[in-house]
PDB file of N, CA and C in Angstrom:
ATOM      1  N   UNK A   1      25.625 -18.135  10.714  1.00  0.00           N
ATOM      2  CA  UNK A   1      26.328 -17.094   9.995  1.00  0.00           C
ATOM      3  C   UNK A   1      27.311 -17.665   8.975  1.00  0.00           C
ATOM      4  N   UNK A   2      27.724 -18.799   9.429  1.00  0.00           N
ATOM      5  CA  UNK A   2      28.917 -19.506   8.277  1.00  0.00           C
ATOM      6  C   UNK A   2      27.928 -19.899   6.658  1.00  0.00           C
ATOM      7  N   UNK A   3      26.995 -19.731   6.738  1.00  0.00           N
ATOM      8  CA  UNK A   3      25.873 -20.140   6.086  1.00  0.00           C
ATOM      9  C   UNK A   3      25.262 -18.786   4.629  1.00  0.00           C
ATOM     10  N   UNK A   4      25.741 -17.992   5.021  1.00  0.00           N
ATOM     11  CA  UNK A   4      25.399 -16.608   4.581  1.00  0.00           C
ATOM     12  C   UNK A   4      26.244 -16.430   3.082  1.00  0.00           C
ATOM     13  N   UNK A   5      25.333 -15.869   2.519  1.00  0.00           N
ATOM     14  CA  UNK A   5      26.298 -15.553   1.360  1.00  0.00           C
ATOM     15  C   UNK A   5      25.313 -14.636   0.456  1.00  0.00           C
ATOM     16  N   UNK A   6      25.989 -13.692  -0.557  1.00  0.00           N
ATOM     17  CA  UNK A   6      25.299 -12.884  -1.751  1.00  0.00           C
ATOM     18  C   UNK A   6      25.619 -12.783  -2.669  1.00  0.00           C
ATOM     19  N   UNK A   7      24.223 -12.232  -3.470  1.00  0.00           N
ATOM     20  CA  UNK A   7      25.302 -12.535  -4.996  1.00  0.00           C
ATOM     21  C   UNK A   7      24.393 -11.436  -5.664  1.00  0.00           C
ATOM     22  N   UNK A   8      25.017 -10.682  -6.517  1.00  0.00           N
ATOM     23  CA  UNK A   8      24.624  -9.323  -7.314  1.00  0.00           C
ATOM     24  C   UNK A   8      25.398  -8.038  -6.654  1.00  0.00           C
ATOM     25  N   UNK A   9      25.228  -6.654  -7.743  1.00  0.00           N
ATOM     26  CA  UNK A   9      26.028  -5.896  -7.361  1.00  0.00           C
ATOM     27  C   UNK A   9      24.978  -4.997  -6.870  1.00  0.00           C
ATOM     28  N   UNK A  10      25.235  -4.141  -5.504  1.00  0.00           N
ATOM     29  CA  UNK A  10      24.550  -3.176  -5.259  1.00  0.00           C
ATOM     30  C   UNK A  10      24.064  -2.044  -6.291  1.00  0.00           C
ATOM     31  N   UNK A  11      23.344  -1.278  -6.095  1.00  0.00           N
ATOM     32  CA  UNK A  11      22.711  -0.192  -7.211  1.00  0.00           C
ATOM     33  C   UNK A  11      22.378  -0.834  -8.842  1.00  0.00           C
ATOM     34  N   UNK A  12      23.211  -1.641  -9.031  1.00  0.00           N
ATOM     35  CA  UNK A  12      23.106  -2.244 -10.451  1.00  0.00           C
ATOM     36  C   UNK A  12      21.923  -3.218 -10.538  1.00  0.00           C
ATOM     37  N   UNK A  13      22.463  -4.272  -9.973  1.00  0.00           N
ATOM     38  CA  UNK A  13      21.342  -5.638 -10.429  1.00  0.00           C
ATOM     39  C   UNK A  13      20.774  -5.663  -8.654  1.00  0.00           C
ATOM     40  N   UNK A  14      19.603  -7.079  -9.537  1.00  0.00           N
ATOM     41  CA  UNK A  14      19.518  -7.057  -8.229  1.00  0.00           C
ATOM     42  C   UNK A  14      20.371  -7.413  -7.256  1.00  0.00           C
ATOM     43  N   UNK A  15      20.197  -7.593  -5.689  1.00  0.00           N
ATOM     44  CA  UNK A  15      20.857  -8.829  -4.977  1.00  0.00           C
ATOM     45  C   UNK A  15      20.277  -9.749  -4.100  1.00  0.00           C
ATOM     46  N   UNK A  16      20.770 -10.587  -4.209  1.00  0.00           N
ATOM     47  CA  UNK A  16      20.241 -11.865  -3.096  1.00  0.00           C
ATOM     48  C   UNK A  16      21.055 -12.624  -1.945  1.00  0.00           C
ATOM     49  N   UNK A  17      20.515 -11.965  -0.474  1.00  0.00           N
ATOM     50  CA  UNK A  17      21.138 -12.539   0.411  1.00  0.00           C
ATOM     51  C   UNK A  17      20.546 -13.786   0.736  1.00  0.00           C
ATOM     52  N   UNK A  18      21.167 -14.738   0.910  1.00  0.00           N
ATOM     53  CA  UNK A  18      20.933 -16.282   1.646  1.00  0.00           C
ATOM     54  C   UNK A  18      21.518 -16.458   2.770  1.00  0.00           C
ATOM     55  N   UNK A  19      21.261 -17.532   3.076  1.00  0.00           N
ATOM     56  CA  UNK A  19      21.395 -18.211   4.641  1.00  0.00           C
ATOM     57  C   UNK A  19      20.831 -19.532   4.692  1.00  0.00           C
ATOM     58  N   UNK A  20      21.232 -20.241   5.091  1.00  0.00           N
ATOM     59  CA  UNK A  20      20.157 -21.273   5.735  1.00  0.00           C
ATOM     60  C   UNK A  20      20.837 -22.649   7.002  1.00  0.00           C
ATOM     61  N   UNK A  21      20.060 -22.914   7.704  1.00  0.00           N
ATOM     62  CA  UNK A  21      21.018 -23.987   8.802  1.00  0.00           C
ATOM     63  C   UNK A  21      19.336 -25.234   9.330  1.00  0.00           C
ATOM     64  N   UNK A  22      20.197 -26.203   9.842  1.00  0.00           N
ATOM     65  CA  UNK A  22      19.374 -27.161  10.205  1.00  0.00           C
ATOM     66  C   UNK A  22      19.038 -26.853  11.525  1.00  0.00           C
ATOM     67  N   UNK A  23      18.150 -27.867  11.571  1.00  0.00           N
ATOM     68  CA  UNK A  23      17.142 -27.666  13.183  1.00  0.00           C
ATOM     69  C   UNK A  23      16.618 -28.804  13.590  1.00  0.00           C
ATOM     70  N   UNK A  24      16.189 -29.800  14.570  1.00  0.00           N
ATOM     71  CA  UNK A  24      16.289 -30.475  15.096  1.00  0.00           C
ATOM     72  C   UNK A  24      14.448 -30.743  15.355  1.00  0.00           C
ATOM     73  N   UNK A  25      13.720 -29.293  14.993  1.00  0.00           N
ATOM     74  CA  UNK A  25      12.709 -29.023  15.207  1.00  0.00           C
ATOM     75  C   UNK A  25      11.872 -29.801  13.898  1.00  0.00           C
ATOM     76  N   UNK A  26      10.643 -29.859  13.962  1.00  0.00           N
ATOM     77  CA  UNK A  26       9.412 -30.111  13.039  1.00  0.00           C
ATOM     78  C   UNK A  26       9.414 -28.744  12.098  1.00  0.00           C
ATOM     79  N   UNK A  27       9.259 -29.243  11.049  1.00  0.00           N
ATOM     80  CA  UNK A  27       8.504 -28.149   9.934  1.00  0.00           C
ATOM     81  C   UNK A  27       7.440 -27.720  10.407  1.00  0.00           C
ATOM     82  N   UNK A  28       6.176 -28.179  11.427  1.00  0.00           N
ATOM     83  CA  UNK A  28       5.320 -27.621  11.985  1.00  0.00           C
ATOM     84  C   UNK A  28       5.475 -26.905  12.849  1.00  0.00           C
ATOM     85  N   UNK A  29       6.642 -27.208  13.796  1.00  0.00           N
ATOM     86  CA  UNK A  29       7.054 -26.303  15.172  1.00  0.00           C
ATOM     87  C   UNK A  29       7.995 -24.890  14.556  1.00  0.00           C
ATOM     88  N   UNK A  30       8.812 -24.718  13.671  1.00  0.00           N
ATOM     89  CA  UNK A  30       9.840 -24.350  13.000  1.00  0.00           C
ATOM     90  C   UNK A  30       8.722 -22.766  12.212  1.00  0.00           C
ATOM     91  N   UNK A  31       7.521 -23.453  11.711  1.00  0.00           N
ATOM     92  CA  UNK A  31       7.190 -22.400  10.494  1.00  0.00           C
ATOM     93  C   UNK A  31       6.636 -20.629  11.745  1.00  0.00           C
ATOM     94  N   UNK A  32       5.809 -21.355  12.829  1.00  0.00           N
ATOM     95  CA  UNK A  32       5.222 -20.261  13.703  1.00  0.00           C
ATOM     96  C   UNK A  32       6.448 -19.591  14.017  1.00  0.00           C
ATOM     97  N   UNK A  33       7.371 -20.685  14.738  1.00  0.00           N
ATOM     98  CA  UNK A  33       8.080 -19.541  15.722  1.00  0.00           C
ATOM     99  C   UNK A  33       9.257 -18.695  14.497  1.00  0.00           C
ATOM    100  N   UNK A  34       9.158 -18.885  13.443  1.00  0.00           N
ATOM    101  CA  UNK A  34      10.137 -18.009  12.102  1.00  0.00           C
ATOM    102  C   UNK A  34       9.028 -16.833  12.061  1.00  0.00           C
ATOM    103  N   UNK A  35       7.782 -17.388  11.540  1.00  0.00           N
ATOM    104  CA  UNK A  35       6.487 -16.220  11.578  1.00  0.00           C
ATOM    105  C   UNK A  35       6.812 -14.782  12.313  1.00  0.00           C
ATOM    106  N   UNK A  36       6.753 -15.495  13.733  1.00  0.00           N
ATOM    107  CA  UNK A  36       6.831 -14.687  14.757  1.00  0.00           C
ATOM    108  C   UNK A  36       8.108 -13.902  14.669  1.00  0.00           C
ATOM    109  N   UNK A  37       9.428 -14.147  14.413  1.00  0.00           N
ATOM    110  CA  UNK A  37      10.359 -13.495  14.464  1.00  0.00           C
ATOM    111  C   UNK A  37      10.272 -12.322  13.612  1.00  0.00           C
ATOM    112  N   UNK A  38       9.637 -13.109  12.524  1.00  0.00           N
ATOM    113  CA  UNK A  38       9.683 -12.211  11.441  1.00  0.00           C
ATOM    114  C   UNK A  38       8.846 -10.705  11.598  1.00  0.00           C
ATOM    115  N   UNK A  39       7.491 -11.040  12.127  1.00  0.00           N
ATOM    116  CA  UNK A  39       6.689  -9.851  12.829  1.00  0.00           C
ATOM    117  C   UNK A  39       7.243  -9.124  13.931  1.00  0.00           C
ATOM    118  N   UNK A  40       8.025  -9.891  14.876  1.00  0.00           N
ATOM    119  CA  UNK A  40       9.241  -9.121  15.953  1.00  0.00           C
ATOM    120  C   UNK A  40       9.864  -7.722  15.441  1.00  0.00           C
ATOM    121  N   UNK A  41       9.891  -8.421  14.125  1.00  0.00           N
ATOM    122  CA  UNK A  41      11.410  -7.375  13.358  1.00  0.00           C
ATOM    123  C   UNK A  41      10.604  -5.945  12.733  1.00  0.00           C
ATOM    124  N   UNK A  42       9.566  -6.143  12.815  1.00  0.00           N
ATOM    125  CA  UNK A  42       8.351  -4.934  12.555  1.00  0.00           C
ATOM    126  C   UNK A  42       8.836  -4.299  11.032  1.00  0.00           C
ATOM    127  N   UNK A  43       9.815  -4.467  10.328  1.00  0.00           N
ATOM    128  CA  UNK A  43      10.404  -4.025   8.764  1.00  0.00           C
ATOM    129  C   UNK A  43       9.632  -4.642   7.852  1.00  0.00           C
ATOM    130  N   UNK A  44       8.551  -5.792   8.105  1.00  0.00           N
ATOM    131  CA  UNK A  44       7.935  -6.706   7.225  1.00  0.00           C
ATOM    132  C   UNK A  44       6.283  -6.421   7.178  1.00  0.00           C
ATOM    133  N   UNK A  45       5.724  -6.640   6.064  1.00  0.00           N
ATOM    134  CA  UNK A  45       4.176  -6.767   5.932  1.00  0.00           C
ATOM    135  C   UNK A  45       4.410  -7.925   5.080  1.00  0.00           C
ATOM    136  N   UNK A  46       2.661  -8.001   4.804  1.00  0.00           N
ATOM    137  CA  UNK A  46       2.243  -8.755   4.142  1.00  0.00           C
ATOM    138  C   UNK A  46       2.660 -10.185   4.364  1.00  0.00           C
ATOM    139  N   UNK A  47       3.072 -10.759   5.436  1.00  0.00           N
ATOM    140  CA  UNK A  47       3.518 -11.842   6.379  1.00  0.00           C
ATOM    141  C   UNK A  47       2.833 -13.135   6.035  1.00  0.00           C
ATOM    142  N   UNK A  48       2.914 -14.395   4.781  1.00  0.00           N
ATOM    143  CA  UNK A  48       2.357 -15.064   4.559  1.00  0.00           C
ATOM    144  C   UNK A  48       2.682 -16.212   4.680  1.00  0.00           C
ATOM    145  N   UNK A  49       2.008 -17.444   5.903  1.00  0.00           N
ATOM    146  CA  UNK A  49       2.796 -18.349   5.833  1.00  0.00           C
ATOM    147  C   UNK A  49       2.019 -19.731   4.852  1.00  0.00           C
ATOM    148  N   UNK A  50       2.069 -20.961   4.598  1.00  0.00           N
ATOM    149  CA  UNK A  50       2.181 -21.739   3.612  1.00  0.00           C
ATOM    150  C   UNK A  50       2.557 -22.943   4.564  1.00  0.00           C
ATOM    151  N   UNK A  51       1.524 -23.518   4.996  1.00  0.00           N
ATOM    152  CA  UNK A  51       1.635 -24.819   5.964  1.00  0.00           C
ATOM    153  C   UNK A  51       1.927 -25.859   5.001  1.00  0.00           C
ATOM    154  N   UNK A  52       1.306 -26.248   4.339  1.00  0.00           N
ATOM    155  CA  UNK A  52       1.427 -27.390   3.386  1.00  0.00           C
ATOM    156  C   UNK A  52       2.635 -27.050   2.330  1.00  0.00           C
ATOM    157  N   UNK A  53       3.082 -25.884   1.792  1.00  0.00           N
ATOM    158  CA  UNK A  53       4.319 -26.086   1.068  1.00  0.00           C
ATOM    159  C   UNK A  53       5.745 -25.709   2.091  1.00  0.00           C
ATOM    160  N   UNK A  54       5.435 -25.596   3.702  1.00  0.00           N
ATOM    161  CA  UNK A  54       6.600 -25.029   4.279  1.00  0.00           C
ATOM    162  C   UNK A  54       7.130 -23.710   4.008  1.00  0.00           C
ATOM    163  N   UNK A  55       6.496 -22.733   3.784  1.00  0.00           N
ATOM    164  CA  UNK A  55       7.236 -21.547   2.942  1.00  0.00           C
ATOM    165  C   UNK A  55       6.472 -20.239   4.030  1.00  0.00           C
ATOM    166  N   UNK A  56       6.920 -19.581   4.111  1.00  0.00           N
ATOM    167  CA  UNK A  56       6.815 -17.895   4.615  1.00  0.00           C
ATOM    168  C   UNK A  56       7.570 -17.064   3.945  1.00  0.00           C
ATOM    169  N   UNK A  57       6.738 -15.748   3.127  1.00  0.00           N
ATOM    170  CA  UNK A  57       6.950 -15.410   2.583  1.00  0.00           C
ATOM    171  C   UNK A  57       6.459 -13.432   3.076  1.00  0.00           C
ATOM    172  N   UNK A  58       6.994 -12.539   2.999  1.00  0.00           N
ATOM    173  CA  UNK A  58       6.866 -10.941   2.922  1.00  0.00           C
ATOM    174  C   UNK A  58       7.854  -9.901   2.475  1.00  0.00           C
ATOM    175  N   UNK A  59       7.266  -8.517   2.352  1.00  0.00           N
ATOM    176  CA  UNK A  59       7.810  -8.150   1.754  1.00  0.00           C
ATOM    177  C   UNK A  59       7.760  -7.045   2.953  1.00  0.00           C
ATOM    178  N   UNK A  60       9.035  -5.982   2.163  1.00  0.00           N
ATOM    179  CA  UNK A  60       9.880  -4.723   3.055  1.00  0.00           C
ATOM    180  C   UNK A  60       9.929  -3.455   1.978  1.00  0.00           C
ATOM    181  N   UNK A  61       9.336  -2.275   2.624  1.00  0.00           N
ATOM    182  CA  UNK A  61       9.268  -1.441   1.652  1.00  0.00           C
ATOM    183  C   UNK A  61       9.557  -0.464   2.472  1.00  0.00           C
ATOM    184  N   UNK A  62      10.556   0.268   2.372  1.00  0.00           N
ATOM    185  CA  UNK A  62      11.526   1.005   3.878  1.00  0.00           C
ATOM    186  C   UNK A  62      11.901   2.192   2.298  1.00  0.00           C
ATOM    187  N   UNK A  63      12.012   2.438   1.374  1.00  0.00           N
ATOM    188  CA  UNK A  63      12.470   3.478   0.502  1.00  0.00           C
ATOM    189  C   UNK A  63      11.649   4.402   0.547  1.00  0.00           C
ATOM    190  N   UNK A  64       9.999   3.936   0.333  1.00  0.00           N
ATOM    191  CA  UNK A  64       9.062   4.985   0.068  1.00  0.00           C
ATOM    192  C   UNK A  64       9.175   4.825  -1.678  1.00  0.00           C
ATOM    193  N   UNK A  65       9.775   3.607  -2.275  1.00  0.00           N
ATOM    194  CA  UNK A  65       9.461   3.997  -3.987  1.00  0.00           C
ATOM    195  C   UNK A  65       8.673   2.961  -4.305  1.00  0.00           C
ATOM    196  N   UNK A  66       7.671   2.167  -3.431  1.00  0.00           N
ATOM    197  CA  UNK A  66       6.912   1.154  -3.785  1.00  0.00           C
ATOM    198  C   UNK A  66       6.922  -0.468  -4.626  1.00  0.00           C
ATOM    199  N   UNK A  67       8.623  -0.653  -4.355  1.00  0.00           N
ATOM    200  CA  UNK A  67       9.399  -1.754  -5.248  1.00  0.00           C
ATOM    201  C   UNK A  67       9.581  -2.096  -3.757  1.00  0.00           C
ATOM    202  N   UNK A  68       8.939  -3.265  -3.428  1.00  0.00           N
ATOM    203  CA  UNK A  68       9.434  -3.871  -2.230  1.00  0.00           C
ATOM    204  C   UNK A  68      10.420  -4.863  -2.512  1.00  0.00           C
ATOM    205  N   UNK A  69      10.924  -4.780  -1.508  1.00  0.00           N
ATOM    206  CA  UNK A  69      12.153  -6.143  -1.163  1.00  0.00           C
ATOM    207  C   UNK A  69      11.535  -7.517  -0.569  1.00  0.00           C
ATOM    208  N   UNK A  70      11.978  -8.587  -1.374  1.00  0.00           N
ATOM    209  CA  UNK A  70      10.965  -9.880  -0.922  1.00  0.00           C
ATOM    210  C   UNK A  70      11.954 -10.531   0.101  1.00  0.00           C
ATOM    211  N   UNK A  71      11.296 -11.216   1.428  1.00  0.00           N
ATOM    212  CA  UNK A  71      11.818 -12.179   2.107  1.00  0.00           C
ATOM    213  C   UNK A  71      10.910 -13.644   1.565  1.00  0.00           C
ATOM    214  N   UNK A  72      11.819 -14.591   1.304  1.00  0.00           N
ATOM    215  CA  UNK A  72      11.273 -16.050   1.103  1.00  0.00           C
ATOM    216  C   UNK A  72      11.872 -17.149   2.347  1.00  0.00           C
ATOM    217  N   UNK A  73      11.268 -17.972   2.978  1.00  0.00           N
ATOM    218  CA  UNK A  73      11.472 -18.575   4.062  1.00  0.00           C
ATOM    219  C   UNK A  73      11.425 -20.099   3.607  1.00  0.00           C
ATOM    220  N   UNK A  74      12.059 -21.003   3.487  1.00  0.00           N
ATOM    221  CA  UNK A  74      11.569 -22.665   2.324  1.00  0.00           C
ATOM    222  C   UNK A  74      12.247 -23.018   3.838  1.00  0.00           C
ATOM    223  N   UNK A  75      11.211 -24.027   3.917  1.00  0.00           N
ATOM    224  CA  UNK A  75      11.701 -25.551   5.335  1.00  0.00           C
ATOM    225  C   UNK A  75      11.381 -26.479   4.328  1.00  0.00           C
ATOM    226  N   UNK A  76      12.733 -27.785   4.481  1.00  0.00           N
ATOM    227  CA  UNK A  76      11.926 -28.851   4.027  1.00  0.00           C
ATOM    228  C   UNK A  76      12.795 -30.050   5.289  1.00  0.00           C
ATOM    229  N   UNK A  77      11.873 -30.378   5.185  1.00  0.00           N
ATOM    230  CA  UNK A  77      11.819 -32.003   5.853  1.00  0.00           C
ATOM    231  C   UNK A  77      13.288 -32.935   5.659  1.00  0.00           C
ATOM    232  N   UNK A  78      13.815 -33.021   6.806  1.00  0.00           N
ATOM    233  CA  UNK A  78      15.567 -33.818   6.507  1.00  0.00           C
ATOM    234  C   UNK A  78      15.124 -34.975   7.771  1.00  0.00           C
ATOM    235  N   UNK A  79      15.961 -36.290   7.399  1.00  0.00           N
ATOM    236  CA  UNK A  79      15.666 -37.247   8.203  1.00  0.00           C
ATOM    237  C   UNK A  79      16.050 -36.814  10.028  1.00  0.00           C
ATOM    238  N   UNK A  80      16.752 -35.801  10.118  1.00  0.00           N
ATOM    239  CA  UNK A  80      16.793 -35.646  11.410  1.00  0.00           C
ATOM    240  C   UNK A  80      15.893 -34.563  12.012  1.00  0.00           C
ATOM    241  N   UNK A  81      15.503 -33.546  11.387  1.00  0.00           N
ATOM    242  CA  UNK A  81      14.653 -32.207  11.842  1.00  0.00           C
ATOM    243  C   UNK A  81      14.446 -31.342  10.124  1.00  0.00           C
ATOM    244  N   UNK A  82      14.409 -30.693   9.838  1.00  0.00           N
ATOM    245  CA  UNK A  82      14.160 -29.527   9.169  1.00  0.00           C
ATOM    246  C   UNK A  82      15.453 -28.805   9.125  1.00  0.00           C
ATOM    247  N   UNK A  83      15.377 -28.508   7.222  1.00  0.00           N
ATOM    248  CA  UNK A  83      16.171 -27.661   6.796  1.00  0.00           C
ATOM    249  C   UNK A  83      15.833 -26.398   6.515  1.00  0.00           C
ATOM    250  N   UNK A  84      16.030 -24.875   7.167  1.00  0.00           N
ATOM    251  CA  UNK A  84      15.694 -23.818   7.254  1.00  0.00           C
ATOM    252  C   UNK A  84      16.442 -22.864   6.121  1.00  0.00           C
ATOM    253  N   UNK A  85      16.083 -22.259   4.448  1.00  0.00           N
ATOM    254  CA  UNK A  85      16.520 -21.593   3.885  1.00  0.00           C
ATOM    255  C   UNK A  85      15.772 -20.374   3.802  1.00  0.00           C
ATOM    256  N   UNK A  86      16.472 -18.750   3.670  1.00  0.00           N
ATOM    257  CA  UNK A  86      16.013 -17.763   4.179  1.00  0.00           C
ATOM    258  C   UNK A  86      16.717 -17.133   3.170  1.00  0.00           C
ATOM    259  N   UNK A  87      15.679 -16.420   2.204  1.00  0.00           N
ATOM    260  CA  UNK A  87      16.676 -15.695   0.972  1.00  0.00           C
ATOM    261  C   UNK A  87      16.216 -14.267   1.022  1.00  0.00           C
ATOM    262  N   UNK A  88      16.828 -13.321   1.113  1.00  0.00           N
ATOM    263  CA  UNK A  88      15.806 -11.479   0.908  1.00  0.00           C
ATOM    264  C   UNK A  88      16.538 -11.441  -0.312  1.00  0.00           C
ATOM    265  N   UNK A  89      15.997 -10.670  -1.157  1.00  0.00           N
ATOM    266  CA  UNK A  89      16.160 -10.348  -2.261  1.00  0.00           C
ATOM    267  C   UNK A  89      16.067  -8.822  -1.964  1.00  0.00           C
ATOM    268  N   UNK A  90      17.162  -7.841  -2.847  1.00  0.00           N
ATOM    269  CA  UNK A  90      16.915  -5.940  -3.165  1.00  0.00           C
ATOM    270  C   UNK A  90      16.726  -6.246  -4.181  1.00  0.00           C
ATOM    271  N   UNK A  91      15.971  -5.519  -5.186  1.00  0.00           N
ATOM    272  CA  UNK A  91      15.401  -4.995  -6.628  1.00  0.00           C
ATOM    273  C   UNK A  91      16.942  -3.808  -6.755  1.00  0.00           C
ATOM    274  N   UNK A  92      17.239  -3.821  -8.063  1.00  0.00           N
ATOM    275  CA  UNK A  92      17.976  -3.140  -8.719  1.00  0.00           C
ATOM    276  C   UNK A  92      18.064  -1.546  -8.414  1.00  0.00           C
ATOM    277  N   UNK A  93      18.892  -0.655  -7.924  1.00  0.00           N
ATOM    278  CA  UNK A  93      18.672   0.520  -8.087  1.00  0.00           C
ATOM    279  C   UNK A  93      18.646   0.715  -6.559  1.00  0.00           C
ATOM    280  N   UNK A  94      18.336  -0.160  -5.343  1.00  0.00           N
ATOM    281  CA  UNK A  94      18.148  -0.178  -4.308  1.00  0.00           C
ATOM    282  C   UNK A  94      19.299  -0.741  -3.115  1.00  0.00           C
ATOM    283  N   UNK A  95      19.225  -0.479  -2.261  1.00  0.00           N
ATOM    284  CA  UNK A  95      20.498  -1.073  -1.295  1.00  0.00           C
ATOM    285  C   UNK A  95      19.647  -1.272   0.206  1.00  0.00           C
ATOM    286  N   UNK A  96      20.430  -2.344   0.664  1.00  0.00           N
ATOM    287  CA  UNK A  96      20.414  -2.940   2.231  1.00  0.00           C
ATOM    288  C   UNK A  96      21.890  -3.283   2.745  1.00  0.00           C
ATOM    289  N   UNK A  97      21.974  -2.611   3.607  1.00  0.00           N
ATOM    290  CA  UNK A  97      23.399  -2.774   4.181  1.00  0.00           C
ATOM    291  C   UNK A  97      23.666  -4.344   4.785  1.00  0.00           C
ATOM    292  N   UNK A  98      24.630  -5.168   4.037  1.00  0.00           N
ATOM    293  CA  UNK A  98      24.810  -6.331   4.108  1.00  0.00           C
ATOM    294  C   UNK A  98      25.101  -7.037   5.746  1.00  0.00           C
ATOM    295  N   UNK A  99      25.519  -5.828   6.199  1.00  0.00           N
ATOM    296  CA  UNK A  99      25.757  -6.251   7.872  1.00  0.00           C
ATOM    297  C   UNK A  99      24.091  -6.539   8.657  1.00  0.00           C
ATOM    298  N   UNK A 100      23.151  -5.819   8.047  1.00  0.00           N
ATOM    299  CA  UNK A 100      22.688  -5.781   8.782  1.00  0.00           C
ATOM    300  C   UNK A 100      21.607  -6.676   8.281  1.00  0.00           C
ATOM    301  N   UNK A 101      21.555  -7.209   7.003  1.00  0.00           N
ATOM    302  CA  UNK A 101      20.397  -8.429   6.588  1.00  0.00           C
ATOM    303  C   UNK A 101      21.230  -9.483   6.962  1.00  0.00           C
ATOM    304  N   UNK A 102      22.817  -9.310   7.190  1.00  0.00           N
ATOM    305  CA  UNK A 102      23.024 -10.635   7.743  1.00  0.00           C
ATOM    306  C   UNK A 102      22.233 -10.975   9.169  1.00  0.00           C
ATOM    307  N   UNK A 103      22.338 -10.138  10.142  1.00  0.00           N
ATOM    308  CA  UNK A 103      22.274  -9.799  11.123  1.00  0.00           C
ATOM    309  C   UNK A 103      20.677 -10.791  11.674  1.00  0.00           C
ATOM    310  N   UNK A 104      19.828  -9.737  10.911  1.00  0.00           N
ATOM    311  CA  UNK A 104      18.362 -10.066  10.454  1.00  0.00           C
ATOM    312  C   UNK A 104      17.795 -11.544  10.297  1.00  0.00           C
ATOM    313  N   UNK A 105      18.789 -11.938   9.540  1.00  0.00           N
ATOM    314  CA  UNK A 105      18.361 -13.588   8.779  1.00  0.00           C
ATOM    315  C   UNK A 105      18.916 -14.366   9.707  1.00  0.00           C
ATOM    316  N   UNK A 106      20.135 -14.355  10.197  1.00  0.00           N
ATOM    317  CA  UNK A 106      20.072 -15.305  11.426  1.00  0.00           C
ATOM    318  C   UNK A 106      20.464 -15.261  12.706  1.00  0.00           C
ATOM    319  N   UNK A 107      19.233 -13.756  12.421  1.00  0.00           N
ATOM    320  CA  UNK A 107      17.952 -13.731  14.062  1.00  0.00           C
ATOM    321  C   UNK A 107      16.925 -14.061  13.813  1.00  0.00           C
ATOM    322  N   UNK A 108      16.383 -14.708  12.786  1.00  0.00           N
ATOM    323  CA  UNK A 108      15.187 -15.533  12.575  1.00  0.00           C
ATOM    324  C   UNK A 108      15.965 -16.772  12.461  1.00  0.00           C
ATOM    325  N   UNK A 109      16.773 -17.162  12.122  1.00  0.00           N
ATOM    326  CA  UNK A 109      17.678 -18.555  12.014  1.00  0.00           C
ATOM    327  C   UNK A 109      17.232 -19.297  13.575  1.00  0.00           C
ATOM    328  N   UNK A 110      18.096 -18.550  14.255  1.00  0.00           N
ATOM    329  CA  UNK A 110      18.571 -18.995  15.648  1.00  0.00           C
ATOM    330  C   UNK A 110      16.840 -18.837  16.141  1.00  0.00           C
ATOM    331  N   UNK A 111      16.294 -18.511  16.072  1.00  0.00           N
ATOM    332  CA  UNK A 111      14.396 -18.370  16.450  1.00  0.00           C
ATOM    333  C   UNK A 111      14.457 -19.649  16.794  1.00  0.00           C
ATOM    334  N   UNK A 112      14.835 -20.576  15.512  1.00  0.00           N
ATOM    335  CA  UNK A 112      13.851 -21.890  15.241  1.00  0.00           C
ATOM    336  C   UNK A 112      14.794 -22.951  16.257  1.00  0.00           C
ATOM    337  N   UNK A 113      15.799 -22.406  16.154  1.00  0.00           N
ATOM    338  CA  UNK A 113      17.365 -23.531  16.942  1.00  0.00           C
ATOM    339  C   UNK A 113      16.662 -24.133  18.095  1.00  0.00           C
TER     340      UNK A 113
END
């Protein structure tokens, strides 16, 4: 959670929540069990993961106006375990209550711990 941060104004631009923390785990062990969290959270489709670039990637479409909200998932490789970054993005005009994508992102964080 010390990890968290956003940037853009609600209704106006877009915004982008981040996060990200280390793990002790493999980029191979790390990408399933994020997968899985991510399908846990049942708010996500289109659930795509990316073995060879480390990346999981879906989107959230909870308005009904067909502008989904993207989740991006980047692991990369650190000499001790894997670095876990977790960005959702809102499209302009749209809102996610910041408590609760914090909330979201690292409960897939702590997944991989």
């Amino acid at each position: 959670m010390t990890n968290f941060s956003s940037a853009g104004v609600p209704m106006v631009s877009q915004i982008t929540y981040k996060t990200w923390e280390l793990t002790k785990k493999s980029q191979a062990a790390v990408l399933p069990i994020i997968t899985r969290a991510i399908q846990a959270d049942r708010d996500f489709m289109d659930i795509r993961t990316d073995k060879a670039r480390g990346t999981i990637s879906a989107v959230q479409e909870v308005t009904g106006s067909g502008r989904p909200q993207l989740l991006k998932v980047t692991t990369r490789k650190q000499p001790t375990g894997t670095r876990i970054d977790i960005a959702f993005t809102v499209q302009a005009g749209q809102m996610a209550p910041e408590a609760a994508v914090r909330t979201a992102l690292c409960d897939f964080l702590r997944s991989a711990l």
